[in-house]
C-alpha atoms as a PDB file:
ATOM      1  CA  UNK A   1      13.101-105.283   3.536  1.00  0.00           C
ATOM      2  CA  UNK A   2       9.973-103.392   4.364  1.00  0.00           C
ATOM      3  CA  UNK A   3       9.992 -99.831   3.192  1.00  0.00           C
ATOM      4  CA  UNK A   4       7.339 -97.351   3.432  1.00  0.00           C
ATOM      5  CA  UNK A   5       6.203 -94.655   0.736  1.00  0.00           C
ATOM      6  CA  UNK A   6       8.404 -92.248   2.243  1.00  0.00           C
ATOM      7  CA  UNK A   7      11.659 -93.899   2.653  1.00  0.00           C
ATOM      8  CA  UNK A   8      13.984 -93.494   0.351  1.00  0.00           C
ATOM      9  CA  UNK A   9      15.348 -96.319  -2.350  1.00  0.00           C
ATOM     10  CA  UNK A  10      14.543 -98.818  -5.161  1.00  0.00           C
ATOM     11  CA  UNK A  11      10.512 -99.088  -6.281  1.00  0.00           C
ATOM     12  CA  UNK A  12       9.083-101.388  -8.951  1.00  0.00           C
ATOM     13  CA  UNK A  13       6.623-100.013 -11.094  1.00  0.00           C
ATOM     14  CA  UNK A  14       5.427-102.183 -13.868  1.00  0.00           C
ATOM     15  CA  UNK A  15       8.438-103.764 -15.260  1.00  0.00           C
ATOM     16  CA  UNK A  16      10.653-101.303 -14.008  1.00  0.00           C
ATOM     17  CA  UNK A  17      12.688-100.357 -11.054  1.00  0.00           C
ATOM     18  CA  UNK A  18      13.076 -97.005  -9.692  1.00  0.00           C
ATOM     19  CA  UNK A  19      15.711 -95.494  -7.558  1.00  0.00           C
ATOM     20  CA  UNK A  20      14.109 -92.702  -4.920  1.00  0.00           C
ATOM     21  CA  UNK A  21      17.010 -90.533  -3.728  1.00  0.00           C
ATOM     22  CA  UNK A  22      17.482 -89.138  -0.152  1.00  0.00           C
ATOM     23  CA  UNK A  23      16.460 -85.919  -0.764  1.00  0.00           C
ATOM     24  CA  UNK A  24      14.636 -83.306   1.095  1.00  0.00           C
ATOM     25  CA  UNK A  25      12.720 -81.139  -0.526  1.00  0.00           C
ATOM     26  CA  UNK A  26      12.977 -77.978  -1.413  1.00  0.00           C
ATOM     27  CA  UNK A  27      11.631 -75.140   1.125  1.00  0.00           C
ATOM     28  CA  UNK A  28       9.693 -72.937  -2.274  1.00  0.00           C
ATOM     29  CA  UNK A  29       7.306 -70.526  -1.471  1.00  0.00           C
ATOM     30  CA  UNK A  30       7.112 -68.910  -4.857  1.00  0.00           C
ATOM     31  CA  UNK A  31       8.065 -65.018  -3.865  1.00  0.00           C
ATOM     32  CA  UNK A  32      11.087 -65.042  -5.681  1.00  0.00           C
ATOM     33  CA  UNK A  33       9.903 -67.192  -8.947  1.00  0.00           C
ATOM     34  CA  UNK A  34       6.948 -64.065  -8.851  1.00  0.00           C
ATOM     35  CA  UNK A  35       9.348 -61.488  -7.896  1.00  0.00           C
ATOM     36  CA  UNK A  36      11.575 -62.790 -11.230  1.00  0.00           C
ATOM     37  CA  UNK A  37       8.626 -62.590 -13.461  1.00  0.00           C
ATOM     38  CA  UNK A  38       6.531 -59.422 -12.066  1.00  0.00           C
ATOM     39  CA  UNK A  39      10.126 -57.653 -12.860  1.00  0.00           C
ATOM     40  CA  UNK A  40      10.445 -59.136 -16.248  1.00  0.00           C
ATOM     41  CA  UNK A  41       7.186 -57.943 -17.610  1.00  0.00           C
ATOM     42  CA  UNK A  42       7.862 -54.529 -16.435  1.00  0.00           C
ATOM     43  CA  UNK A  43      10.621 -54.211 -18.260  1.00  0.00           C
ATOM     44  CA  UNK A  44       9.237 -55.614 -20.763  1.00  0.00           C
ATOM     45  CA  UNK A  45       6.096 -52.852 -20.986  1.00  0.00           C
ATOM     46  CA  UNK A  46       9.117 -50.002 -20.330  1.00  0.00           C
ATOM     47  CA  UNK A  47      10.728 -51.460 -23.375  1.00  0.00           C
ATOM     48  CA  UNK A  48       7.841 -51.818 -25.549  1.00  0.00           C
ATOM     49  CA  UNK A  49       6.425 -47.983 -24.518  1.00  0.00           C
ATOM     50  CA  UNK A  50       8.737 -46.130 -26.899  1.00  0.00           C
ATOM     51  CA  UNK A  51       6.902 -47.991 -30.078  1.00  0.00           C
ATOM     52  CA  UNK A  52       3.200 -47.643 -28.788  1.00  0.00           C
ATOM     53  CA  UNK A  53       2.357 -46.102 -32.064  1.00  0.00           C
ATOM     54  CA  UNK A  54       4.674 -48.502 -34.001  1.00  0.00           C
ATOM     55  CA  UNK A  55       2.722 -51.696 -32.430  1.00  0.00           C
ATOM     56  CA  UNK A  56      -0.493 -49.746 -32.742  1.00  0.00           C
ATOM     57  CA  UNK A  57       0.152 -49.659 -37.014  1.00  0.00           C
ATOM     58  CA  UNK A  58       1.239 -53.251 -36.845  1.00  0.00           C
ATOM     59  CA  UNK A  59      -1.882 -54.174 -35.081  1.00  0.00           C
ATOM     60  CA  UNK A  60       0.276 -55.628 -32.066  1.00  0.00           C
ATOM     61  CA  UNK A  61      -0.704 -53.415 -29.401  1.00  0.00           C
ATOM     62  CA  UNK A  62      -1.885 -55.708 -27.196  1.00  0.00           C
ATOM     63  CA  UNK A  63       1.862 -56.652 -26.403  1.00  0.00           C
ATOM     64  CA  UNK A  64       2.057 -53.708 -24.652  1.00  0.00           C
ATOM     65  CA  UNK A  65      -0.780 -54.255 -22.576  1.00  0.00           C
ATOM     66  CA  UNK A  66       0.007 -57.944 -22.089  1.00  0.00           C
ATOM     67  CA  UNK A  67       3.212 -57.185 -20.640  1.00  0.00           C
ATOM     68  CA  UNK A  68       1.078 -54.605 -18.120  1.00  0.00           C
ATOM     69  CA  UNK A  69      -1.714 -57.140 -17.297  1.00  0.00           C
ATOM     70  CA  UNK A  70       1.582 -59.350 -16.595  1.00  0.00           C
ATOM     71  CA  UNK A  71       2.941 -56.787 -14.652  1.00  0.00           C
ATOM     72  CA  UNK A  72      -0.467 -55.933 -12.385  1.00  0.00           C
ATOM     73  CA  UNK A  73      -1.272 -60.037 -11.869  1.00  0.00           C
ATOM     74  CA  UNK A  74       2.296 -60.295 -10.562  1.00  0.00           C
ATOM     75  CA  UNK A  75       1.832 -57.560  -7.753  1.00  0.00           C
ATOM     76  CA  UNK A  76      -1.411 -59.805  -6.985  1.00  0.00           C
ATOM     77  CA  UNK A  77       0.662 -62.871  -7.064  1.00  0.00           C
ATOM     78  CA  UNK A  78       3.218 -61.191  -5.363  1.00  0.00           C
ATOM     79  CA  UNK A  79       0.860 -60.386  -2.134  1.00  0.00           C
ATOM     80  CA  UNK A  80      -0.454 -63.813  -2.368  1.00  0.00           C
ATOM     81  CA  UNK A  81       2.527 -65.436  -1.843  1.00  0.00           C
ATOM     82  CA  UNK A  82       4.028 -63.679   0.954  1.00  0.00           C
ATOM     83  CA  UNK A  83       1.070 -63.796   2.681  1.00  0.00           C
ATOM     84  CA  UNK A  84       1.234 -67.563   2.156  1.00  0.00           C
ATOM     85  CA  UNK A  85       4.852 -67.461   3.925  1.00  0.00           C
ATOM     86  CA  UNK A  86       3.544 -65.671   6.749  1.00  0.00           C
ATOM     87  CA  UNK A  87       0.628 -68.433   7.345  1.00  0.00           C
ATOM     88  CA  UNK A  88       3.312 -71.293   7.179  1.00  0.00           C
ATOM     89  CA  UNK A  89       6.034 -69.654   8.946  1.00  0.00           C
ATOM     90  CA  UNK A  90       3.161 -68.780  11.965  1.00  0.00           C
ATOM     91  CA  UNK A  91       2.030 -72.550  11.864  1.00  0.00           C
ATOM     92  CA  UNK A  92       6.025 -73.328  11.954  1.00  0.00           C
ATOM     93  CA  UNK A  93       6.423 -71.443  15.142  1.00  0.00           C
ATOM     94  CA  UNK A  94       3.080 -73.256  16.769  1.00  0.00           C
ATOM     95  CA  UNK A  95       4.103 -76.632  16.149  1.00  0.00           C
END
């Protein structure tokens, strides 16, 4: 039986035998994983505001900050990625 790379079932690798599944892959374009994680270091910096001054004493302000710089490179992020589903749903609707 002659399978190519992207058929599904067994490979041998070495010594051993691998089953490849019939699955498709997953249609990810990464909005929502960003989405998840822009929101969580917000609230993360809204929680953390209250003890500025308590963080500044403990020399562990730069949490705060951290969870801003999180914050502002997940808006970028954000933007990226949506932008990215607009270019591949466009070249979806060409082909």
């Amino acid at each position: 039986m002659d399978l190519r790379e992207d058929e599904p079932g067994p490979r041998e690798i070495g010594r051993r035998t691998y089953v490849v599944a019939a699955v498709e892959p997953l249609d990810v374009d990464g909005v929502r994983s960003v989405q998840v994680g822009t929101i969580a270091f917000f609230v993360a910096f809204l929680a953390l505001l209250p003890f500025y001054g308590r963080l500044q004493d403990d020399g562990r302000g730069w949490w705060l900050w951290t969870c801003l710089t999180g914050t502002g490179l997940g808006l970028l992020g954000l933007e990226y990625c949506k932008r990215r589903r607009r270019a591949r749903e466009d070249r979806a609707e060409e082909a």
